[in-house]
ModelCIF file with pLDDT and N, C-alpha, C, O atoms, coordinates in Angstrom:
data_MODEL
#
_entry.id   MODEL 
#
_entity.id                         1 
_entity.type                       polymer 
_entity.pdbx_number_of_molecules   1 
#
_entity_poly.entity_id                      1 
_entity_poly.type                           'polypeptide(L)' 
_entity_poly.nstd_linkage                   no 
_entity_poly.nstd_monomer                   no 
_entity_poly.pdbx_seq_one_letter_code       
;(UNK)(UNK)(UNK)(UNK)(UNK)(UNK)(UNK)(UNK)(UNK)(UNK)(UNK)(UNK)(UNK)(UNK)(UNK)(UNK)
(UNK)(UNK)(UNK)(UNK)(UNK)(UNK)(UNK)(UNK)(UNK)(UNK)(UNK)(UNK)(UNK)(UNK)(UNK)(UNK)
(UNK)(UNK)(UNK)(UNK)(UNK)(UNK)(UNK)(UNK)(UNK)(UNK)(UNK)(UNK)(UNK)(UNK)
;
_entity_poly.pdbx_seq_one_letter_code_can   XXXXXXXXXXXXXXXXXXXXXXXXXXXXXXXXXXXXXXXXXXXXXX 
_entity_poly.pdbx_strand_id                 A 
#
loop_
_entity_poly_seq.entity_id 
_entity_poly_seq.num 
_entity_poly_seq.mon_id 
_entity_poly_seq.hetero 
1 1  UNK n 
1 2  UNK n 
1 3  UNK n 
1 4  UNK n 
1 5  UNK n 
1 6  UNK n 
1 7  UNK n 
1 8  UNK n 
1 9  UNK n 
1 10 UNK n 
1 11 UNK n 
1 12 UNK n 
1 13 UNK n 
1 14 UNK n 
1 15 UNK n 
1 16 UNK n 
1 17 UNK n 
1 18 UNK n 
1 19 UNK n 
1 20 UNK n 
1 21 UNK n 
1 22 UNK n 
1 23 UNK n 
1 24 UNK n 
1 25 UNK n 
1 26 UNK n 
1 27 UNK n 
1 28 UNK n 
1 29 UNK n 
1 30 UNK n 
1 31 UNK n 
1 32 UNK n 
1 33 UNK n 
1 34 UNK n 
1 35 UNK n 
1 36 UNK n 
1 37 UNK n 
1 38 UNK n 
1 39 UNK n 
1 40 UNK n 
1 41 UNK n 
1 42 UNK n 
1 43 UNK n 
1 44 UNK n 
1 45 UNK n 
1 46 UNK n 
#
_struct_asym.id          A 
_struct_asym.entity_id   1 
#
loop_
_ma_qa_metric.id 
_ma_qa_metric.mode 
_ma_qa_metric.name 
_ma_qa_metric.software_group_id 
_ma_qa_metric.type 
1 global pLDDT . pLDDT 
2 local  pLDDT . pLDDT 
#
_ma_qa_metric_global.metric_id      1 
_ma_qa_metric_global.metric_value   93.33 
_ma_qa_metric_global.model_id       1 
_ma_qa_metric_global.ordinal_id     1 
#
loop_
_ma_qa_metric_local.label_asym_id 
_ma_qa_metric_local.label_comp_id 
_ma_qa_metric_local.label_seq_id 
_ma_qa_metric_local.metric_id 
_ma_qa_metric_local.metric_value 
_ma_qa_metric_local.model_id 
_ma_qa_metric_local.ordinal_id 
A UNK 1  2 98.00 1 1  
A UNK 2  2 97.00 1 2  
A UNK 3  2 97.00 1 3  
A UNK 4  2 96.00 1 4  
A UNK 5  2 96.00 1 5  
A UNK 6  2 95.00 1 6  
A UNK 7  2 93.00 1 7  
A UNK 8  2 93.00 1 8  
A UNK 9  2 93.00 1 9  
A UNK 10 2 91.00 1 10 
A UNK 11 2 90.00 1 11 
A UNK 12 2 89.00 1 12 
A UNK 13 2 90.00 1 13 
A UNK 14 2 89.00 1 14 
A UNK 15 2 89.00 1 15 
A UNK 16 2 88.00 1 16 
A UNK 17 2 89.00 1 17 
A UNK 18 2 89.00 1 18 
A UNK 19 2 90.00 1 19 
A UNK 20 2 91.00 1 20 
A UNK 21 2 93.00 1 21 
A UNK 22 2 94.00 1 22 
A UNK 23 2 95.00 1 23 
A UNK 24 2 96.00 1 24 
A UNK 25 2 97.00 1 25 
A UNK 26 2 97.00 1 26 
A UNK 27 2 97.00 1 27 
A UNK 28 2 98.00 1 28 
A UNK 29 2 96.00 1 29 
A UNK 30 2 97.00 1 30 
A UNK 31 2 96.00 1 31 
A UNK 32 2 96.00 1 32 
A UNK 33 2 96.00 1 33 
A UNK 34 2 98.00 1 34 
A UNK 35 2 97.00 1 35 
A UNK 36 2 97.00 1 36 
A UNK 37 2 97.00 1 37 
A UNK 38 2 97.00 1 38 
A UNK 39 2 95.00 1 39 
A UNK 40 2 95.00 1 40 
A UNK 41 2 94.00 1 41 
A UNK 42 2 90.00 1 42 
A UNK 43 2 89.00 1 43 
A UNK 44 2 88.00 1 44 
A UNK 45 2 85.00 1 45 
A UNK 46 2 80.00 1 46 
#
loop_
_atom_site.group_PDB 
_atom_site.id 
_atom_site.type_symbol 
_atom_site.label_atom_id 
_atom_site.label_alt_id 
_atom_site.label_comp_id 
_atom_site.label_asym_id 
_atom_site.label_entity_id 
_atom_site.label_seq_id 
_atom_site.pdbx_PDB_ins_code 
_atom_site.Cartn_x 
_atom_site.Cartn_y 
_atom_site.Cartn_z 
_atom_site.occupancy 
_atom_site.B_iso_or_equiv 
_atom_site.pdbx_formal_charge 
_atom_site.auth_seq_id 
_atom_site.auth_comp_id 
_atom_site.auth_asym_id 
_atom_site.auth_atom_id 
_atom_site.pdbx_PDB_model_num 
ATOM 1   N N  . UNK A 1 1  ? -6.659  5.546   2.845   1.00 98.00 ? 1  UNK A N  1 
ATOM 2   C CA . UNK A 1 1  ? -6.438  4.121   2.566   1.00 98.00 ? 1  UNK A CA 1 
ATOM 3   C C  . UNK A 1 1  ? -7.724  3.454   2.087   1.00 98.00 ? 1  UNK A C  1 
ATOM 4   O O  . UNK A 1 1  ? -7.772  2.792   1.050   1.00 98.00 ? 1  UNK A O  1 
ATOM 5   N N  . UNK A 1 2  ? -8.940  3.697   3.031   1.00 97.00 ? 2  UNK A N  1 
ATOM 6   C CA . UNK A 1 2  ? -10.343 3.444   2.153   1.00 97.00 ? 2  UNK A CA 1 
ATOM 7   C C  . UNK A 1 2  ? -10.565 3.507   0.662   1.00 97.00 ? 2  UNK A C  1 
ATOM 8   O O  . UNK A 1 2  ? -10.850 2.712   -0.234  1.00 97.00 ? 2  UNK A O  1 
ATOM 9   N N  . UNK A 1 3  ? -10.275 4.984   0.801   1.00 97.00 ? 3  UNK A N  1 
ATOM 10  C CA . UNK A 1 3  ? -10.978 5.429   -0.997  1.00 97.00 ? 3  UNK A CA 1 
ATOM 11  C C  . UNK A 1 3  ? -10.022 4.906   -1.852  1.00 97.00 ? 3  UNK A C  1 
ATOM 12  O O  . UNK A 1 3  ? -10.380 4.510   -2.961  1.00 97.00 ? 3  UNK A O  1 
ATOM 13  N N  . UNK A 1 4  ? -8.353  4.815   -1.359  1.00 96.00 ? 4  UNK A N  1 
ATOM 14  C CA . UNK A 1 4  ? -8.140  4.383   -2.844  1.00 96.00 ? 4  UNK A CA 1 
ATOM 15  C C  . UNK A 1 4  ? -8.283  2.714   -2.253  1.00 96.00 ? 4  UNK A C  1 
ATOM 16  O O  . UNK A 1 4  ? -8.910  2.096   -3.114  1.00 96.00 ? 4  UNK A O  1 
ATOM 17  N N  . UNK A 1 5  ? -8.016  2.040   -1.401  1.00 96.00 ? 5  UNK A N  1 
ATOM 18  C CA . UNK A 1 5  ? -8.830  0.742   -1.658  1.00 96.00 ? 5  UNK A CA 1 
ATOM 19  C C  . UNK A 1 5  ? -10.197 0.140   -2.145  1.00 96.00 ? 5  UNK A C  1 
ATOM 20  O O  . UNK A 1 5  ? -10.419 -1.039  -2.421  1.00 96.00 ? 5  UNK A O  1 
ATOM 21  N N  . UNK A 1 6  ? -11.037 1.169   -2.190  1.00 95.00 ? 6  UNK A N  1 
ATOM 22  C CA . UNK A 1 6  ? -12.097 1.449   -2.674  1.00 95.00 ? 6  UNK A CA 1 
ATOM 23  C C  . UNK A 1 6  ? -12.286 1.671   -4.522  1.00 95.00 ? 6  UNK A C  1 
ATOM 24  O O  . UNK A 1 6  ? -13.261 1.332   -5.194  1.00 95.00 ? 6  UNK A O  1 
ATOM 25  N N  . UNK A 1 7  ? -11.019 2.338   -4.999  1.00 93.00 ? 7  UNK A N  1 
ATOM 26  C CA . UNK A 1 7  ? -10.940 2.619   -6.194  1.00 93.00 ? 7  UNK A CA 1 
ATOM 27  C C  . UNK A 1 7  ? -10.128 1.980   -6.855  1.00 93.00 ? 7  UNK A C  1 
ATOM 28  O O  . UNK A 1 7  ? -10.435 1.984   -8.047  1.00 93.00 ? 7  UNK A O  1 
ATOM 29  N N  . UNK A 1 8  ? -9.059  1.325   -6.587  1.00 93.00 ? 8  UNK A N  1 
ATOM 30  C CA . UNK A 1 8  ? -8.247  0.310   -7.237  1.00 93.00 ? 8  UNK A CA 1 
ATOM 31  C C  . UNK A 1 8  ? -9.041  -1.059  -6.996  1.00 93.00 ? 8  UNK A C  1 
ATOM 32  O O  . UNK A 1 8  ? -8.364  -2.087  -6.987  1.00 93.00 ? 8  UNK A O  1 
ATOM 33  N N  . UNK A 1 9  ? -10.600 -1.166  -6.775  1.00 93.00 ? 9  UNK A N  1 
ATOM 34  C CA . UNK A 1 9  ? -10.968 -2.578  -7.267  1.00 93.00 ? 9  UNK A CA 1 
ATOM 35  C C  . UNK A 1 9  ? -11.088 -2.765  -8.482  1.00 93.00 ? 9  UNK A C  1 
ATOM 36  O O  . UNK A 1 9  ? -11.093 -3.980  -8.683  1.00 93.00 ? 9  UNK A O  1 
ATOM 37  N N  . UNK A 1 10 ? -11.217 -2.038  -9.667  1.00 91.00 ? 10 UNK A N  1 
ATOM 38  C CA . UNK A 1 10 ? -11.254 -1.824  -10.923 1.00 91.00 ? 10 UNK A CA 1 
ATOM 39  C C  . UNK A 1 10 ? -9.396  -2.025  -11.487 1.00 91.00 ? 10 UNK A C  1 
ATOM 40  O O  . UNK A 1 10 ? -8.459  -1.435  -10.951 1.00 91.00 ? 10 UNK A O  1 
ATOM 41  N N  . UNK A 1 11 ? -9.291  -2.878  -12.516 1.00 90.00 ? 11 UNK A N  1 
ATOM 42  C CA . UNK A 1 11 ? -8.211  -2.956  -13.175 1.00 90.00 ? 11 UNK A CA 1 
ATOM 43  C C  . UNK A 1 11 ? -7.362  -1.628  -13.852 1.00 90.00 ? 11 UNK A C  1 
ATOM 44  O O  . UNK A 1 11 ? -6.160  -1.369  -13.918 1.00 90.00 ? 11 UNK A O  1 
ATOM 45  N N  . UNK A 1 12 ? -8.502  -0.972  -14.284 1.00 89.00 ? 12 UNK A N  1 
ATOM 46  C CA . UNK A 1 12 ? -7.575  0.529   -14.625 1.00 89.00 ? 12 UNK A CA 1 
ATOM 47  C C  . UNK A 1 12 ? -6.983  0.980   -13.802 1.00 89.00 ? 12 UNK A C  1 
ATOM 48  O O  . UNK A 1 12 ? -5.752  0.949   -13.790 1.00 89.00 ? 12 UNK A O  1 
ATOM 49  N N  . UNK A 1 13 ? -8.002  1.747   -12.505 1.00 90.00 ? 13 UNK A N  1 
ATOM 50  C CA . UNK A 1 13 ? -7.274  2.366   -11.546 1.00 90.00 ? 13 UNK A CA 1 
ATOM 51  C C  . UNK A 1 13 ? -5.902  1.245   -10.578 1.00 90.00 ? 13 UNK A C  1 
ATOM 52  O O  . UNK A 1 13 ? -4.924  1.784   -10.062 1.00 90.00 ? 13 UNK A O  1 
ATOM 53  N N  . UNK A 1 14 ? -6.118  -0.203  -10.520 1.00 89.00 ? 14 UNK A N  1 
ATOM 54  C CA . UNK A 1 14 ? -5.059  -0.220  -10.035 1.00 89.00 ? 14 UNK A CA 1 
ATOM 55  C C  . UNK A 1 14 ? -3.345  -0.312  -10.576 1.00 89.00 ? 14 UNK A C  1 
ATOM 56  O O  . UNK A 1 14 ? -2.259  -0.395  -10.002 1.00 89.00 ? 14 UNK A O  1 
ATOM 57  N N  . UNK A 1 15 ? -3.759  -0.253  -11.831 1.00 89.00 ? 15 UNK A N  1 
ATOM 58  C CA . UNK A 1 15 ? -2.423  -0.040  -13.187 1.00 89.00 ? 15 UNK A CA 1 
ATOM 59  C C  . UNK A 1 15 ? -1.983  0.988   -12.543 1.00 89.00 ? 15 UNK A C  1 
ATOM 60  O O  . UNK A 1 15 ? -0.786  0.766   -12.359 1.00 89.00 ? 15 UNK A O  1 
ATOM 61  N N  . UNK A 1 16 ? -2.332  2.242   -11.978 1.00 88.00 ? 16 UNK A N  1 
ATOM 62  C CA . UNK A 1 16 ? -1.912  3.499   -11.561 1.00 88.00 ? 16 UNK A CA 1 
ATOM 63  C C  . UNK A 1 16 ? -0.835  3.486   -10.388 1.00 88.00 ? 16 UNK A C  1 
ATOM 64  O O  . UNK A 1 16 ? -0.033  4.382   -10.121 1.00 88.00 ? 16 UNK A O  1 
ATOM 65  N N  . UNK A 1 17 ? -1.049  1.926   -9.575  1.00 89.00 ? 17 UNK A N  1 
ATOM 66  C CA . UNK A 1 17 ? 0.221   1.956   -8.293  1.00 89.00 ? 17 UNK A CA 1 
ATOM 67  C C  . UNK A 1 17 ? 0.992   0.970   -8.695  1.00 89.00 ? 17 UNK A C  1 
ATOM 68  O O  . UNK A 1 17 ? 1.682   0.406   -7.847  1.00 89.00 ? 17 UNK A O  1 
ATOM 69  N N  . UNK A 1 18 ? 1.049   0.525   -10.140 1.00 89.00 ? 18 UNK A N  1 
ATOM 70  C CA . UNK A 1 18 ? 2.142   -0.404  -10.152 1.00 89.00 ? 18 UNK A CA 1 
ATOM 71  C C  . UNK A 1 18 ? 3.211   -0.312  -9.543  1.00 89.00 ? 18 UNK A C  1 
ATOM 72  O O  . UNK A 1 18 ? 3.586   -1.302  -8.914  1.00 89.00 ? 18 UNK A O  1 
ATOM 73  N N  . UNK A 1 19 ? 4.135   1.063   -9.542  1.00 90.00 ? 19 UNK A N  1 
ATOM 74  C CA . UNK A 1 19 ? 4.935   1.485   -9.546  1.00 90.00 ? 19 UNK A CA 1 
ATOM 75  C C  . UNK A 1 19 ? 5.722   1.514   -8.030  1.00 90.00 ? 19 UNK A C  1 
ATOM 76  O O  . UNK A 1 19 ? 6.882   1.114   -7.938  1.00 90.00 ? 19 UNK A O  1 
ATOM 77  N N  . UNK A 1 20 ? 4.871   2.096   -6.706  1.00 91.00 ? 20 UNK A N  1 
ATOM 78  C CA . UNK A 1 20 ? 4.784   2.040   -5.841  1.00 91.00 ? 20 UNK A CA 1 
ATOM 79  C C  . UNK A 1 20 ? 3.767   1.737   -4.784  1.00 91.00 ? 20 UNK A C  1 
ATOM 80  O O  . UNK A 1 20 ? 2.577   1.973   -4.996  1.00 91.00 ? 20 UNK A O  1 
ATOM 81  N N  . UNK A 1 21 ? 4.272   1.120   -3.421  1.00 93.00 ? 21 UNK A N  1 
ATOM 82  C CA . UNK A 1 21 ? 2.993   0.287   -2.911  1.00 93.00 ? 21 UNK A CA 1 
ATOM 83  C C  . UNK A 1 21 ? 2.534   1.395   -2.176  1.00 93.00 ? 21 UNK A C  1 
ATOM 84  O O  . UNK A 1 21 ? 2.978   1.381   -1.028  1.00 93.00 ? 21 UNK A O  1 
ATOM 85  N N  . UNK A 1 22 ? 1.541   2.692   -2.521  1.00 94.00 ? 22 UNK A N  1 
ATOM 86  C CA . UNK A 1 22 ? 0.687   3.402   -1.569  1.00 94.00 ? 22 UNK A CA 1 
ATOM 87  C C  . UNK A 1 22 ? 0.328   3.154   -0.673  1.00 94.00 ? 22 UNK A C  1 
ATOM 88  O O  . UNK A 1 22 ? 0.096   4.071   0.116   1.00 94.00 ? 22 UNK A O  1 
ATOM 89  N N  . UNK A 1 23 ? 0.099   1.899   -0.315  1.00 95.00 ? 23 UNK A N  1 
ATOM 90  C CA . UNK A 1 23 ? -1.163  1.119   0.703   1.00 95.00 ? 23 UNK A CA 1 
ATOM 91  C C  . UNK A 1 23 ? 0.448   0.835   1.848   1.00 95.00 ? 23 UNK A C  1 
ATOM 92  O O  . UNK A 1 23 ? 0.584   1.487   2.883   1.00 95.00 ? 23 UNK A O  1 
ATOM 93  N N  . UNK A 1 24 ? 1.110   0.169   1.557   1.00 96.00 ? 24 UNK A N  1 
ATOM 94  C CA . UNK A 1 24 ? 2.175   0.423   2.462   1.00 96.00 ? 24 UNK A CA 1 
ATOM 95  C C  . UNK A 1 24 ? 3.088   1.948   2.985   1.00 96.00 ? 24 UNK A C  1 
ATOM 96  O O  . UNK A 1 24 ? 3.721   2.120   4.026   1.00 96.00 ? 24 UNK A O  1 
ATOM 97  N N  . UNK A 1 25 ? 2.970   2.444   2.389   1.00 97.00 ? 25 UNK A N  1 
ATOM 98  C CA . UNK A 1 25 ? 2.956   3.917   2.848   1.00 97.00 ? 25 UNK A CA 1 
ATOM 99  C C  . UNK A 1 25 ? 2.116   4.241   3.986   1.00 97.00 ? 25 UNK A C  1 
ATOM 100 O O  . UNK A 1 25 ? 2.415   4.183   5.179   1.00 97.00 ? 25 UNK A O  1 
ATOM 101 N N  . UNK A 1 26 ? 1.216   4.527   3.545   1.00 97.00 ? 26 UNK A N  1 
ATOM 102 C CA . UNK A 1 26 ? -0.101  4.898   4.189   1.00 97.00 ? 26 UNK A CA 1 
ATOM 103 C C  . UNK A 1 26 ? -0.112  4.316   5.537   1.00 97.00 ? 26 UNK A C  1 
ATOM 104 O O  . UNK A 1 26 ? -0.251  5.030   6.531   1.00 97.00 ? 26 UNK A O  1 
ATOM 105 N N  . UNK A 1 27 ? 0.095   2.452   5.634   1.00 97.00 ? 27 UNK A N  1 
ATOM 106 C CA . UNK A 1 27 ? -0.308  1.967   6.933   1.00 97.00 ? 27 UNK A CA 1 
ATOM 107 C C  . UNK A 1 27 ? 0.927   1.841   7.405   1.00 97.00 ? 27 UNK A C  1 
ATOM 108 O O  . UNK A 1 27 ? 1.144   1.028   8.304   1.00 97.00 ? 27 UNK A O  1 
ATOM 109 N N  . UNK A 1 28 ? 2.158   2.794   6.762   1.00 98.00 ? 28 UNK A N  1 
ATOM 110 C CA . UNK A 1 28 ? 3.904   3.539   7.734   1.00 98.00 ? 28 UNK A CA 1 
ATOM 111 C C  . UNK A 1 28 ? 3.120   4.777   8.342   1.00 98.00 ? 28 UNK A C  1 
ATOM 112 O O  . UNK A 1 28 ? 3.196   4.848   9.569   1.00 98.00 ? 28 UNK A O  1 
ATOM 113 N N  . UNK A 1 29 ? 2.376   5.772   7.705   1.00 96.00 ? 29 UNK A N  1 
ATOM 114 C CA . UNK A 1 29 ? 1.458   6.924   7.965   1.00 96.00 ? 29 UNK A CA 1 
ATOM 115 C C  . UNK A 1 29 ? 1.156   6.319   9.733   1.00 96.00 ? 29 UNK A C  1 
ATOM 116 O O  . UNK A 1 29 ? 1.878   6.648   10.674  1.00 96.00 ? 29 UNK A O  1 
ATOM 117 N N  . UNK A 1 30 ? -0.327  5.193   9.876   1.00 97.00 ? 30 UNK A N  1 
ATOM 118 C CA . UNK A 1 30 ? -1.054  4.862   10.189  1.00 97.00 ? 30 UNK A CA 1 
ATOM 119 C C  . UNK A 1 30 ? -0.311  4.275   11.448  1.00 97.00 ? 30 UNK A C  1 
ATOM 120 O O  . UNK A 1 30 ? -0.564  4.635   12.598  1.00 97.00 ? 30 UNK A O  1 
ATOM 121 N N  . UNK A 1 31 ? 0.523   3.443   11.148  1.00 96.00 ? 31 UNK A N  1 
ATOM 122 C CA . UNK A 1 31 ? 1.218   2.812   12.171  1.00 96.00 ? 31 UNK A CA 1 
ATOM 123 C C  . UNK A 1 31 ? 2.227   3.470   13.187  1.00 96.00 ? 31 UNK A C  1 
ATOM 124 O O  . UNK A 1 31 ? 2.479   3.140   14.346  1.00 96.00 ? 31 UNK A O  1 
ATOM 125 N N  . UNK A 1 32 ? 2.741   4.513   12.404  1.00 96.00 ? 32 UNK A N  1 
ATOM 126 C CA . UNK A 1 32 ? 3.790   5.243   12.694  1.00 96.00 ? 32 UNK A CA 1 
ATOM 127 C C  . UNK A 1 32 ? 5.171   4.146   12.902  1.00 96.00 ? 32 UNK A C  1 
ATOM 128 O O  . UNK A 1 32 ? 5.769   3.804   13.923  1.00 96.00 ? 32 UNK A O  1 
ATOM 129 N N  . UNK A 1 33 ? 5.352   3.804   11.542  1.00 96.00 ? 33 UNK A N  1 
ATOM 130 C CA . UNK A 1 33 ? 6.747   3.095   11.564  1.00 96.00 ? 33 UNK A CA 1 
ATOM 131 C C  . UNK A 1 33 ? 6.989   3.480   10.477  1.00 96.00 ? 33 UNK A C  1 
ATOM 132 O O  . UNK A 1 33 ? 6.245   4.080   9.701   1.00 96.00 ? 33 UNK A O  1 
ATOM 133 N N  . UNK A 1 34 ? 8.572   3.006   10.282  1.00 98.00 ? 34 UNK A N  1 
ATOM 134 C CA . UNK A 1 34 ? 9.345   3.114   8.727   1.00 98.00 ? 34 UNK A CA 1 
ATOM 135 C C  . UNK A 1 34 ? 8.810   2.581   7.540   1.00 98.00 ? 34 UNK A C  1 
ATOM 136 O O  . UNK A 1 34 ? 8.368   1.436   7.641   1.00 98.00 ? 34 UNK A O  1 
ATOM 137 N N  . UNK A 1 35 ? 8.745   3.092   6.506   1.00 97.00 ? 35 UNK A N  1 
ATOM 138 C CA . UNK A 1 35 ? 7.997   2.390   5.222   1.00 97.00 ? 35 UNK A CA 1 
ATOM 139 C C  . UNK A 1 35 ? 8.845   1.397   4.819   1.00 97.00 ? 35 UNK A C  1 
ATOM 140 O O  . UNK A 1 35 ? 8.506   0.648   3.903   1.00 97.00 ? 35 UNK A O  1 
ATOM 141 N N  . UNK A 1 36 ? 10.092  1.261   5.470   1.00 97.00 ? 36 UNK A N  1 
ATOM 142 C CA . UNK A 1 36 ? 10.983  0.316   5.356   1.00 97.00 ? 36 UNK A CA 1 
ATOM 143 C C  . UNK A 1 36 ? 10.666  -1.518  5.795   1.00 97.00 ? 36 UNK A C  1 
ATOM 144 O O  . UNK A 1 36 ? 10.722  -2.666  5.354   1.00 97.00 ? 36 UNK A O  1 
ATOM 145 N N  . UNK A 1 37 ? 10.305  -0.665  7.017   1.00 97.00 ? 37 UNK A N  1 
ATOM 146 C CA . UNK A 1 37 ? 9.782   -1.858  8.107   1.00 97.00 ? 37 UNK A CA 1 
ATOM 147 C C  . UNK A 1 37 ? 8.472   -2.541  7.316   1.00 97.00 ? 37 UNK A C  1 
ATOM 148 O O  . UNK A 1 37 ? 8.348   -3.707  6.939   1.00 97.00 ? 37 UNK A O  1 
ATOM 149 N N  . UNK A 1 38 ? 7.631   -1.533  7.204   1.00 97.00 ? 38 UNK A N  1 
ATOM 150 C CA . UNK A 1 38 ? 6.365   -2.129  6.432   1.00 97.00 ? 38 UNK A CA 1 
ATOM 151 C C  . UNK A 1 38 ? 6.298   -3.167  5.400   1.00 97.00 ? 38 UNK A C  1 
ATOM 152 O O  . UNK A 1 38 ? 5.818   -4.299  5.340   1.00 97.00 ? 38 UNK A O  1 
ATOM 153 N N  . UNK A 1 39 ? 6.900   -2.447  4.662   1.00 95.00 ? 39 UNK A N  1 
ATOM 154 C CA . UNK A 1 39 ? 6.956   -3.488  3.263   1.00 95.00 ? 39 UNK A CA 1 
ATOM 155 C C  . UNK A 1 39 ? 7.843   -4.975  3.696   1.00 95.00 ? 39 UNK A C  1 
ATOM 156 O O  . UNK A 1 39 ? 7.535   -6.054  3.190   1.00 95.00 ? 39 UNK A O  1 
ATOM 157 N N  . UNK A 1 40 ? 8.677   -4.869  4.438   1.00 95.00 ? 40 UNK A N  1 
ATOM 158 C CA . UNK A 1 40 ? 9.651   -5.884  4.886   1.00 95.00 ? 40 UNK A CA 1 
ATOM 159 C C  . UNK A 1 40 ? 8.759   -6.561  5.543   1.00 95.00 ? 40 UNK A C  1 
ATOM 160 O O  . UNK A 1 40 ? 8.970   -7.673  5.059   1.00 95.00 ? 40 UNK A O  1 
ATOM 161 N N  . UNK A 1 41 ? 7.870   -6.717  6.331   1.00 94.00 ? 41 UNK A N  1 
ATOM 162 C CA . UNK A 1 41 ? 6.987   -7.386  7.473   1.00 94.00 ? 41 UNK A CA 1 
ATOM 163 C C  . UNK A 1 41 ? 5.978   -7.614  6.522   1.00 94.00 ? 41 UNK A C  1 
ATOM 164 O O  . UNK A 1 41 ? 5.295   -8.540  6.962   1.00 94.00 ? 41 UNK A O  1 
ATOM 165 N N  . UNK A 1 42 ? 5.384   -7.097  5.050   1.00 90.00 ? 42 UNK A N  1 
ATOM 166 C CA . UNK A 1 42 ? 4.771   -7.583  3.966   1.00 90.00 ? 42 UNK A CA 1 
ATOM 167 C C  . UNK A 1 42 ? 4.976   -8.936  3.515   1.00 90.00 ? 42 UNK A C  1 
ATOM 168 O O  . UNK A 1 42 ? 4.228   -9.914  3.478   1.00 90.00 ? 42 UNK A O  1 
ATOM 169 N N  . UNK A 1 43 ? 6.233   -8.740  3.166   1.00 89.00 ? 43 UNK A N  1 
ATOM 170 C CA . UNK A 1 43 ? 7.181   -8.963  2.385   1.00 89.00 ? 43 UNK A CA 1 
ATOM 171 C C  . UNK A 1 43 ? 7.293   -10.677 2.793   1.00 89.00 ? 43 UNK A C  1 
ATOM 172 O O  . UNK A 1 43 ? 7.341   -11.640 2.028   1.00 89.00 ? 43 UNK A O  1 
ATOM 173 N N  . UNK A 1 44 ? 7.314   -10.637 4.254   1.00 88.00 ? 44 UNK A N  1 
ATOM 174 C CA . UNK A 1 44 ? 7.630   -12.024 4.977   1.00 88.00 ? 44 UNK A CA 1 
ATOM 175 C C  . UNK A 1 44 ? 6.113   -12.697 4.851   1.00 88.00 ? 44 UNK A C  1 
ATOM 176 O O  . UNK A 1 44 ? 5.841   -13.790 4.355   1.00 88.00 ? 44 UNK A O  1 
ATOM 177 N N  . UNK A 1 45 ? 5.103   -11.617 5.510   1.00 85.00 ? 45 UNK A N  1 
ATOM 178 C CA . UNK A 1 45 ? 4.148   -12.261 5.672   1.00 85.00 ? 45 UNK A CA 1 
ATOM 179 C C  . UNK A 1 45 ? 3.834   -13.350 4.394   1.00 85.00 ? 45 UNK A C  1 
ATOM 180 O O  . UNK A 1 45 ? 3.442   -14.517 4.387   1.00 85.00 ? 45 UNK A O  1 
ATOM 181 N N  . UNK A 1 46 ? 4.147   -12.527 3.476   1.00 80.00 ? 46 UNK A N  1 
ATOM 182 C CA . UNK A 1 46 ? 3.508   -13.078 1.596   1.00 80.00 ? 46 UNK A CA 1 
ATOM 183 C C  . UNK A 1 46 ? 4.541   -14.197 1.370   1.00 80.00 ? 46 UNK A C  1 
ATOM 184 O O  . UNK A 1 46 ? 4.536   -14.839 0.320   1.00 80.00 ? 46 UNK A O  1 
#
């Protein structure tokens, strides 16, 4: 979660997760919950 937060401060590299949110993955990894849950509890926070 560091390195690529670390590497998507640059505009190129973060074009690369348009697609899907890695970083919510990762803290489903981290947390040990559903990537479901994650993004949803994102989702509200934002």
């Amino acid at each position: 979660r560091n390195e690529i937060l670390k590497e998507t401060r640059s505009p190129e590299e973060s074009a690369a997760l348009e697609n899907f949110d890695v970083i919510s993955w990762i803290d489903s990894k981290i947390e040990r919950r559903p990537f479901e849950e994650v993004i949803k509890r994102k989702s509200k926070s934002v």
